[in-house]
PDB file of N, CA and C in Angstrom:
ATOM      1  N   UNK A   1      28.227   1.876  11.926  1.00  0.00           N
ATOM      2  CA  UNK A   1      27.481   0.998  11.056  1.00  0.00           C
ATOM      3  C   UNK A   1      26.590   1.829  10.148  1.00  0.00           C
ATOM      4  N   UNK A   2      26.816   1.792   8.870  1.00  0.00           N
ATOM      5  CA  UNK A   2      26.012   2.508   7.913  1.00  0.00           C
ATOM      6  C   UNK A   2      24.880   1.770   7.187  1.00  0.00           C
ATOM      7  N   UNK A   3      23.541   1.815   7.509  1.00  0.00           N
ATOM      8  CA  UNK A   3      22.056   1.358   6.920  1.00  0.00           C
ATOM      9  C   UNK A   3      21.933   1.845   5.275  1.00  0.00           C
ATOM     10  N   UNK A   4      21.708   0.773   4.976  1.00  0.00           N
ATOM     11  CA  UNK A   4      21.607   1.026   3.331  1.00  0.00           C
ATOM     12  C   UNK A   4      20.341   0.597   2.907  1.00  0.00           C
ATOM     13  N   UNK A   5      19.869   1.685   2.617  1.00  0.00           N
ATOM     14  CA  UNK A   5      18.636   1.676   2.252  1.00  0.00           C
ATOM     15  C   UNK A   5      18.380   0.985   0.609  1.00  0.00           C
ATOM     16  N   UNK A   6      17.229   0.397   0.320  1.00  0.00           N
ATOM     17  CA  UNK A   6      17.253  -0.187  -0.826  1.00  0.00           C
ATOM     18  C   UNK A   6      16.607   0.528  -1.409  1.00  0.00           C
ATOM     19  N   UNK A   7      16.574   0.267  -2.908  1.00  0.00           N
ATOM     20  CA  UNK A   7      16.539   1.454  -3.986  1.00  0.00           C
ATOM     21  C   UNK A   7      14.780   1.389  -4.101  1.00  0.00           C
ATOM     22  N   UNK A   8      14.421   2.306  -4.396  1.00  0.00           N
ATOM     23  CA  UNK A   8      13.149   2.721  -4.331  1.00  0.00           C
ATOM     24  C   UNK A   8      12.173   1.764  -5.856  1.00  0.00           C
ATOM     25  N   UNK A   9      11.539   1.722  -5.061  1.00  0.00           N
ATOM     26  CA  UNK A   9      10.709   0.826  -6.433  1.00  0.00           C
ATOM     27  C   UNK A   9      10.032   1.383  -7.539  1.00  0.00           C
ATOM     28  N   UNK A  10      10.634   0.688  -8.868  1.00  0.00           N
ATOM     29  CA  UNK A  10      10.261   1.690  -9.994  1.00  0.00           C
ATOM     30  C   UNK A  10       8.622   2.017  -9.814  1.00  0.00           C
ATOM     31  N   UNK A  11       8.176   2.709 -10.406  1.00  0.00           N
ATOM     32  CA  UNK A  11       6.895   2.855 -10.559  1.00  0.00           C
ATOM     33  C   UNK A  11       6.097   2.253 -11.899  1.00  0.00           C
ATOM     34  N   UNK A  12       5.217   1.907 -11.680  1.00  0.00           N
ATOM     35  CA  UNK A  12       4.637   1.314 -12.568  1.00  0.00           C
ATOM     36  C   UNK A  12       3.843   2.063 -13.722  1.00  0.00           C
ATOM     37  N   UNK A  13       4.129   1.731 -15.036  1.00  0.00           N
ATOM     38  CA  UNK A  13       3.682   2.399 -16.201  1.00  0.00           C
ATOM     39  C   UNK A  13       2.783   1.486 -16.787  1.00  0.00           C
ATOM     40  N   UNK A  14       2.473   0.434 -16.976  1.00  0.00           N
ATOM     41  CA  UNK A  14       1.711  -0.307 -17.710  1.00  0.00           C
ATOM     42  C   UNK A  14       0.966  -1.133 -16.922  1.00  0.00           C
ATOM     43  N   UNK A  15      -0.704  -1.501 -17.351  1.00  0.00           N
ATOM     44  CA  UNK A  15      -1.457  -2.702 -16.444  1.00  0.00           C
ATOM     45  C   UNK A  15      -2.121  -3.286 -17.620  1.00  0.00           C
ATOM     46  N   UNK A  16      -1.283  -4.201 -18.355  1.00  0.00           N
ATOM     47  CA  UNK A  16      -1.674  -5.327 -19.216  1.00  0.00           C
ATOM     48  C   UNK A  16      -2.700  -6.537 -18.587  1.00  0.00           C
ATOM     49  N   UNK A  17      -3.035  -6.110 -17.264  1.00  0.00           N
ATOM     50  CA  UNK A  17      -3.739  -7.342 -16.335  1.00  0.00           C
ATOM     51  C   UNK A  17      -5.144  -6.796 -16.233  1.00  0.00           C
ATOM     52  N   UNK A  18      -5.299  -5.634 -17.022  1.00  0.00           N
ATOM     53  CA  UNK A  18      -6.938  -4.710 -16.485  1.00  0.00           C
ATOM     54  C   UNK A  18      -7.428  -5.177 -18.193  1.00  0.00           C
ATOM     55  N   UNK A  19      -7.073  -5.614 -19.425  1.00  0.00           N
ATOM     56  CA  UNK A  19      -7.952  -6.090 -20.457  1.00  0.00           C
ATOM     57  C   UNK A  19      -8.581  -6.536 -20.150  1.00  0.00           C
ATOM     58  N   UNK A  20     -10.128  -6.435 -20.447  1.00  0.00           N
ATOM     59  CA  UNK A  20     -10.735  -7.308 -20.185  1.00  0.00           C
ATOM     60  C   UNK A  20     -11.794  -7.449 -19.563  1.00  0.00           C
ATOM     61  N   UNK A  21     -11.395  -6.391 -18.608  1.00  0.00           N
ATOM     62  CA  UNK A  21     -11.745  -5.660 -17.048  1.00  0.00           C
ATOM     63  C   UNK A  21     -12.924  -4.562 -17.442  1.00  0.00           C
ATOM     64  N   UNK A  22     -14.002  -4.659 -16.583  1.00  0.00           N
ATOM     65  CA  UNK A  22     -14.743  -3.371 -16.363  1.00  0.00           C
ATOM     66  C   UNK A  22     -13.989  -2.271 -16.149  1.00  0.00           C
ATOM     67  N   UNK A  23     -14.648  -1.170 -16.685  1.00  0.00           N
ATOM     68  CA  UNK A  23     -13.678   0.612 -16.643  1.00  0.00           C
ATOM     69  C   UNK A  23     -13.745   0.409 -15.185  1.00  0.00           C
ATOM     70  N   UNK A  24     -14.755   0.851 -14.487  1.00  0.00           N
ATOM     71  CA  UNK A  24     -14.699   0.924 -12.652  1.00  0.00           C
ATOM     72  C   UNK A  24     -13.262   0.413 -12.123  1.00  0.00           C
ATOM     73  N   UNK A  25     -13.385  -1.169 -12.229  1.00  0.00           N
ATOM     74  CA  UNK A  25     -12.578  -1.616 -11.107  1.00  0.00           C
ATOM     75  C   UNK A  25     -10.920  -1.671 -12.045  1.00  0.00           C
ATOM     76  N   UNK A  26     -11.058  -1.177 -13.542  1.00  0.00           N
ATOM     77  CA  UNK A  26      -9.342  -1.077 -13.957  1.00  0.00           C
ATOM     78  C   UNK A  26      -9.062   0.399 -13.131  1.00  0.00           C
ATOM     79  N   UNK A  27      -9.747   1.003 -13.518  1.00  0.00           N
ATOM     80  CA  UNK A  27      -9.521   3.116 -13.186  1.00  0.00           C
ATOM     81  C   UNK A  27      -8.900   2.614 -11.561  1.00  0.00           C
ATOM     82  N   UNK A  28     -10.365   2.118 -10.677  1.00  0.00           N
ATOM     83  CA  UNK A  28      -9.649   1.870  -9.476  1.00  0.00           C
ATOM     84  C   UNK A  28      -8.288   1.136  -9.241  1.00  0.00           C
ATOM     85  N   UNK A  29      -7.930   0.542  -9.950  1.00  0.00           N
ATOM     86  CA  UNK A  29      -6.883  -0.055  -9.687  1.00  0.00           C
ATOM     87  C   UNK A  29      -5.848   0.588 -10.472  1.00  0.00           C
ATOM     88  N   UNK A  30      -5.693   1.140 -11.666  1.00  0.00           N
ATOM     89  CA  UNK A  30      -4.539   2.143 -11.834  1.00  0.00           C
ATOM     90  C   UNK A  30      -4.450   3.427 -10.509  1.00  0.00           C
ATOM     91  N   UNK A  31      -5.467   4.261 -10.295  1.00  0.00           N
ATOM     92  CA  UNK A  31      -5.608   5.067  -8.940  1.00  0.00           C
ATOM     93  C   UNK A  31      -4.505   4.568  -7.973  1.00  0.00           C
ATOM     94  N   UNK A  32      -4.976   3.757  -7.920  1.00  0.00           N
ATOM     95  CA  UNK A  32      -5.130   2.728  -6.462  1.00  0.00           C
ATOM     96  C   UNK A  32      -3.018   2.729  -6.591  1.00  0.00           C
ATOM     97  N   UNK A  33      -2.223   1.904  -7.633  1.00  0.00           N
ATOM     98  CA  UNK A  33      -1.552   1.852  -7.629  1.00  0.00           C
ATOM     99  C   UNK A  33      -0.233   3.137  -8.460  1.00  0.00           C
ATOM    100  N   UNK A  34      -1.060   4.420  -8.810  1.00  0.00           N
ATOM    101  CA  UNK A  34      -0.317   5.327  -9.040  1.00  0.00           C
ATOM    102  C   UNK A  34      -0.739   6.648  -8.987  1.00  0.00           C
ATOM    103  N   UNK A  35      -1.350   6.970  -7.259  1.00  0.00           N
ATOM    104  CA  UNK A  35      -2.267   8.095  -7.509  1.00  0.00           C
ATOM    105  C   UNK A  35      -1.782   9.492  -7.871  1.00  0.00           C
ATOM    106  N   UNK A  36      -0.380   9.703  -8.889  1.00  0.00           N
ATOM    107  CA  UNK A  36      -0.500  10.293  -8.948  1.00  0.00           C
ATOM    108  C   UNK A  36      -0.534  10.750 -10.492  1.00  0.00           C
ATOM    109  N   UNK A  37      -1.597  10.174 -10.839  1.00  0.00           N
ATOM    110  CA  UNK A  37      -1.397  10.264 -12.861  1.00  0.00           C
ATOM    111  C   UNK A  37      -3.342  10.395 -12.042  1.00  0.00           C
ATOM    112  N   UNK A  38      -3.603  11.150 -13.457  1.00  0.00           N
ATOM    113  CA  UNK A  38      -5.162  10.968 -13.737  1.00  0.00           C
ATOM    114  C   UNK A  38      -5.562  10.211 -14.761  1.00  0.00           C
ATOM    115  N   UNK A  39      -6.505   9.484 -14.745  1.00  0.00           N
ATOM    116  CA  UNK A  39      -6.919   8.343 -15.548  1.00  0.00           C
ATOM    117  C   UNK A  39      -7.786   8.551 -16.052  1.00  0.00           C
ATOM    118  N   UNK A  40      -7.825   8.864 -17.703  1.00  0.00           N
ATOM    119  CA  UNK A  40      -8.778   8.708 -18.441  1.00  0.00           C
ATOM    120  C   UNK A  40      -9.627   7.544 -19.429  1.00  0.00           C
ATOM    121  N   UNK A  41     -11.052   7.779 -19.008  1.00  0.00           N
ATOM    122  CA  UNK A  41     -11.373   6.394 -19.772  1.00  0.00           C
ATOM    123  C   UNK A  41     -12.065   6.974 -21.233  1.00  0.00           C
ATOM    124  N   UNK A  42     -11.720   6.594 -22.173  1.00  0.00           N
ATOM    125  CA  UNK A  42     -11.905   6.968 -23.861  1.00  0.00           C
ATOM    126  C   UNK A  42     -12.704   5.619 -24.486  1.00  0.00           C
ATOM    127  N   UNK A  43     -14.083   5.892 -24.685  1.00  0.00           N
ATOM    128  CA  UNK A  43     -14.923   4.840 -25.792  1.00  0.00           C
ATOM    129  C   UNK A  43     -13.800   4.470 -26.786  1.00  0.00           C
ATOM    130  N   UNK A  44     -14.097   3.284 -27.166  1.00  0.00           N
ATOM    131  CA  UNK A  44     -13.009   2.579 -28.456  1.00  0.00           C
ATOM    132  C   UNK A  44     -13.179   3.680 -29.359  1.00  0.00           C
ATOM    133  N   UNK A  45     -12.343   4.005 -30.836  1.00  0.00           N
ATOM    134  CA  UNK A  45     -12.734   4.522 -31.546  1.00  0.00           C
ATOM    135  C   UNK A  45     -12.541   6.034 -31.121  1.00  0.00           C
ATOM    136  N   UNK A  46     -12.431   6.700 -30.089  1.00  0.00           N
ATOM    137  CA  UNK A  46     -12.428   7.973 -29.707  1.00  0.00           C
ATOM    138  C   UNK A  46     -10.873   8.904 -30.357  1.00  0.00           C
ATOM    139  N   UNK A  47     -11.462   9.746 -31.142  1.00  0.00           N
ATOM    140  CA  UNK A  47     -10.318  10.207 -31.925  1.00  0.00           C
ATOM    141  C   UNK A  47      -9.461  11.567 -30.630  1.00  0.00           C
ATOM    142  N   UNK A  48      -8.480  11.101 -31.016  1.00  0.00           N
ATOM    143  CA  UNK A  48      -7.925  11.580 -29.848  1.00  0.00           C
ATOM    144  C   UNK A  48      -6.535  12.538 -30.561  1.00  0.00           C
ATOM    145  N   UNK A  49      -6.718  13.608 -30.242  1.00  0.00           N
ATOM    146  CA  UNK A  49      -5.784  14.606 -30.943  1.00  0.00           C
ATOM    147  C   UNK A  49      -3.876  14.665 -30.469  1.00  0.00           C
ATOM    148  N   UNK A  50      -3.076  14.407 -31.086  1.00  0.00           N
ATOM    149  CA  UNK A  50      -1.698  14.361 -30.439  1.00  0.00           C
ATOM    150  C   UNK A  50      -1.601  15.759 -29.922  1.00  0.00           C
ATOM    151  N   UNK A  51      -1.387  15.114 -28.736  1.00  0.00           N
ATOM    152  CA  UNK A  51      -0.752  16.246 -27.589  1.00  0.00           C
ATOM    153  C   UNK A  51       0.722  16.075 -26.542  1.00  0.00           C
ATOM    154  N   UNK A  52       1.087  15.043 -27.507  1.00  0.00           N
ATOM    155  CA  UNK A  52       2.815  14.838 -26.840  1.00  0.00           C
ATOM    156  C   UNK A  52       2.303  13.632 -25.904  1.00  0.00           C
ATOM    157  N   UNK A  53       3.488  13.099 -25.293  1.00  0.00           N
ATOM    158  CA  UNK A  53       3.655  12.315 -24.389  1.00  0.00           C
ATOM    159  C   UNK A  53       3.143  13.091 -22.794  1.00  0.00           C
ATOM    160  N   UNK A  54       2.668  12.216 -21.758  1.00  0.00           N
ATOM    161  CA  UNK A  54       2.004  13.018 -20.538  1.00  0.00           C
ATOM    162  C   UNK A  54       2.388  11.942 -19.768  1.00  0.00           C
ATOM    163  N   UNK A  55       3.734  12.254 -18.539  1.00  0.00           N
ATOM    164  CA  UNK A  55       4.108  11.251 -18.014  1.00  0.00           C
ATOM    165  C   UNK A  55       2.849  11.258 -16.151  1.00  0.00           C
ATOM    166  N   UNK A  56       1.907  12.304 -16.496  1.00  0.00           N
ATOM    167  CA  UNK A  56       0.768  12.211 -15.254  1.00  0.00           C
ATOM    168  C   UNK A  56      -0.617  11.858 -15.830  1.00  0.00           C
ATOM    169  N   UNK A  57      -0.630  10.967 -17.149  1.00  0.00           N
ATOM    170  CA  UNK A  57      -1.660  10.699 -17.909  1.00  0.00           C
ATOM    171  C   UNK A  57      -1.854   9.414 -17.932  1.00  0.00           C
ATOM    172  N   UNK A  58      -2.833   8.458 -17.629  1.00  0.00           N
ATOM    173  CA  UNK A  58      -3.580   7.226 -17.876  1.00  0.00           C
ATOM    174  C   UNK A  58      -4.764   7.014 -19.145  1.00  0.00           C
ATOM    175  N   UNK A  59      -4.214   7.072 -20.048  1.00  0.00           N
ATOM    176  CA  UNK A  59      -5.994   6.462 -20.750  1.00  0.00           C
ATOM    177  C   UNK A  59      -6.374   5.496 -20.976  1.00  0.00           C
ATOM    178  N   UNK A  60      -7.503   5.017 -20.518  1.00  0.00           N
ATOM    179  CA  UNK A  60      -8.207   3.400 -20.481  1.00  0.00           C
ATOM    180  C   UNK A  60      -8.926   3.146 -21.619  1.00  0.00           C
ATOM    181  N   UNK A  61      -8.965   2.337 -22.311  1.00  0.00           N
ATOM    182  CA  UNK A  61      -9.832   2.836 -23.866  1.00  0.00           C
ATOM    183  C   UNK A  61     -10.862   1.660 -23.550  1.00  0.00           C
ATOM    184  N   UNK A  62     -12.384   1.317 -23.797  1.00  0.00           N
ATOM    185  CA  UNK A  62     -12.819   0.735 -23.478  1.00  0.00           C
ATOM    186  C   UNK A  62     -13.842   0.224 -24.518  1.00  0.00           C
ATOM    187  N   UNK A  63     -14.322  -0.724 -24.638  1.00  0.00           N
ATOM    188  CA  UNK A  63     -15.210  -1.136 -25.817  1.00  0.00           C
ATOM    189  C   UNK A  63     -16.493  -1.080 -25.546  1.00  0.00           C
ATOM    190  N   UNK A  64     -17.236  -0.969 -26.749  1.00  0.00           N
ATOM    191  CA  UNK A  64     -19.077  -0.661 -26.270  1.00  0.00           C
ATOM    192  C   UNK A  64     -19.443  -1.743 -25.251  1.00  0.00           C
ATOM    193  N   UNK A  65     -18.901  -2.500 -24.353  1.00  0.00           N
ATOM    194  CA  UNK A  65     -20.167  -2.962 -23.841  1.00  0.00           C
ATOM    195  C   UNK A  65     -19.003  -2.472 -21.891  1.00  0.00           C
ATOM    196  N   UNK A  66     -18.252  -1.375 -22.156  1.00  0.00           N
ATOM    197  CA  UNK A  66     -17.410  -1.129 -21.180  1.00  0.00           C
ATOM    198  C   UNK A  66     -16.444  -1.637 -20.531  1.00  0.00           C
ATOM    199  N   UNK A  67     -16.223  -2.919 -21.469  1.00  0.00           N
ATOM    200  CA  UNK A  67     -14.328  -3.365 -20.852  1.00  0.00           C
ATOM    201  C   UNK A  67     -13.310  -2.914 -21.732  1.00  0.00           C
ATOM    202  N   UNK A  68     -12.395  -2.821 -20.449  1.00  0.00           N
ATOM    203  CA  UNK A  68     -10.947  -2.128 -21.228  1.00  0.00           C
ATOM    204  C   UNK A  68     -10.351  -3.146 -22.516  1.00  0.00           C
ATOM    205  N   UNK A  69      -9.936  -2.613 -23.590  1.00  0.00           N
ATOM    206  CA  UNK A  69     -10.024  -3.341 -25.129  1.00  0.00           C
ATOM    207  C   UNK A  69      -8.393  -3.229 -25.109  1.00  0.00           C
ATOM    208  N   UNK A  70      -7.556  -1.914 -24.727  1.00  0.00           N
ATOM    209  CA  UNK A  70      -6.207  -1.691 -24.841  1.00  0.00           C
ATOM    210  C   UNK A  70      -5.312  -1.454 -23.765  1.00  0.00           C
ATOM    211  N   UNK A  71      -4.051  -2.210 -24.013  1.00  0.00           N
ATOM    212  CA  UNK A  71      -3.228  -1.943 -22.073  1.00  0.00           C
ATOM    213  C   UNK A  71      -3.131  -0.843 -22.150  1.00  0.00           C
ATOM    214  N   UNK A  72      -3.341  -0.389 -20.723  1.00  0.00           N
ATOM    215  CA  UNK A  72      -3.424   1.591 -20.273  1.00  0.00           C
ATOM    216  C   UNK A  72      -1.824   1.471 -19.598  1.00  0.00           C
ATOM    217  N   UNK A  73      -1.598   2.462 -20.581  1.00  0.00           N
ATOM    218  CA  UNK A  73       0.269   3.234 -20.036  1.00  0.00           C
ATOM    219  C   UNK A  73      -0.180   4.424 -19.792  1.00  0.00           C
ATOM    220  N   UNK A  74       1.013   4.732 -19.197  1.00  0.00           N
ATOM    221  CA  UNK A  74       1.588   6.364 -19.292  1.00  0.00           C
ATOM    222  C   UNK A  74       1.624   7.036 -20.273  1.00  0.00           C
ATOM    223  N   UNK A  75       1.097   8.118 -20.702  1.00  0.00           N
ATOM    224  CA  UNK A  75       1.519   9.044 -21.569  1.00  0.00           C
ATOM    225  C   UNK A  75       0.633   9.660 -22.304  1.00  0.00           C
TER     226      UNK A  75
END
């Protein structure tokens, strides 16, 4: 009898559900569900220099009064 294992679950790139959200508890919860990217949180407006795509990169962009303003992906 051969066990067939089921296919591994994609990993998650996007949290369209943290807009909105205080930086604290989005960061914790990207962490939380992909510890292995580092998560950066960037003031709105923060000019940010192209440095390619970064598939171990999170940035949270957040608006002056500290909720996340843009969905945080990969890259």
């Amino acid at each position: 009898m051969t066990v067939v294992e089921p296919p591994p679950a994609e990993k998650k790139s996007m949290w369209p559900e943290v807009v909105g959200w205080m930086a604290t508890p989005a960061v914790q919860k990207i962490a939380h569900e992909r510890p292995d990217v580092a998560v950066e949180v960037l003031p709105q407006g923060t000019r940010i220099e192209p440095d390619g795509f970064n598939s171990a990169r999170v940035r949270v962009h957040i608006d002056n009064s500290g909720y996340v303003s843009q969905i945080p992906e990969i890259g």
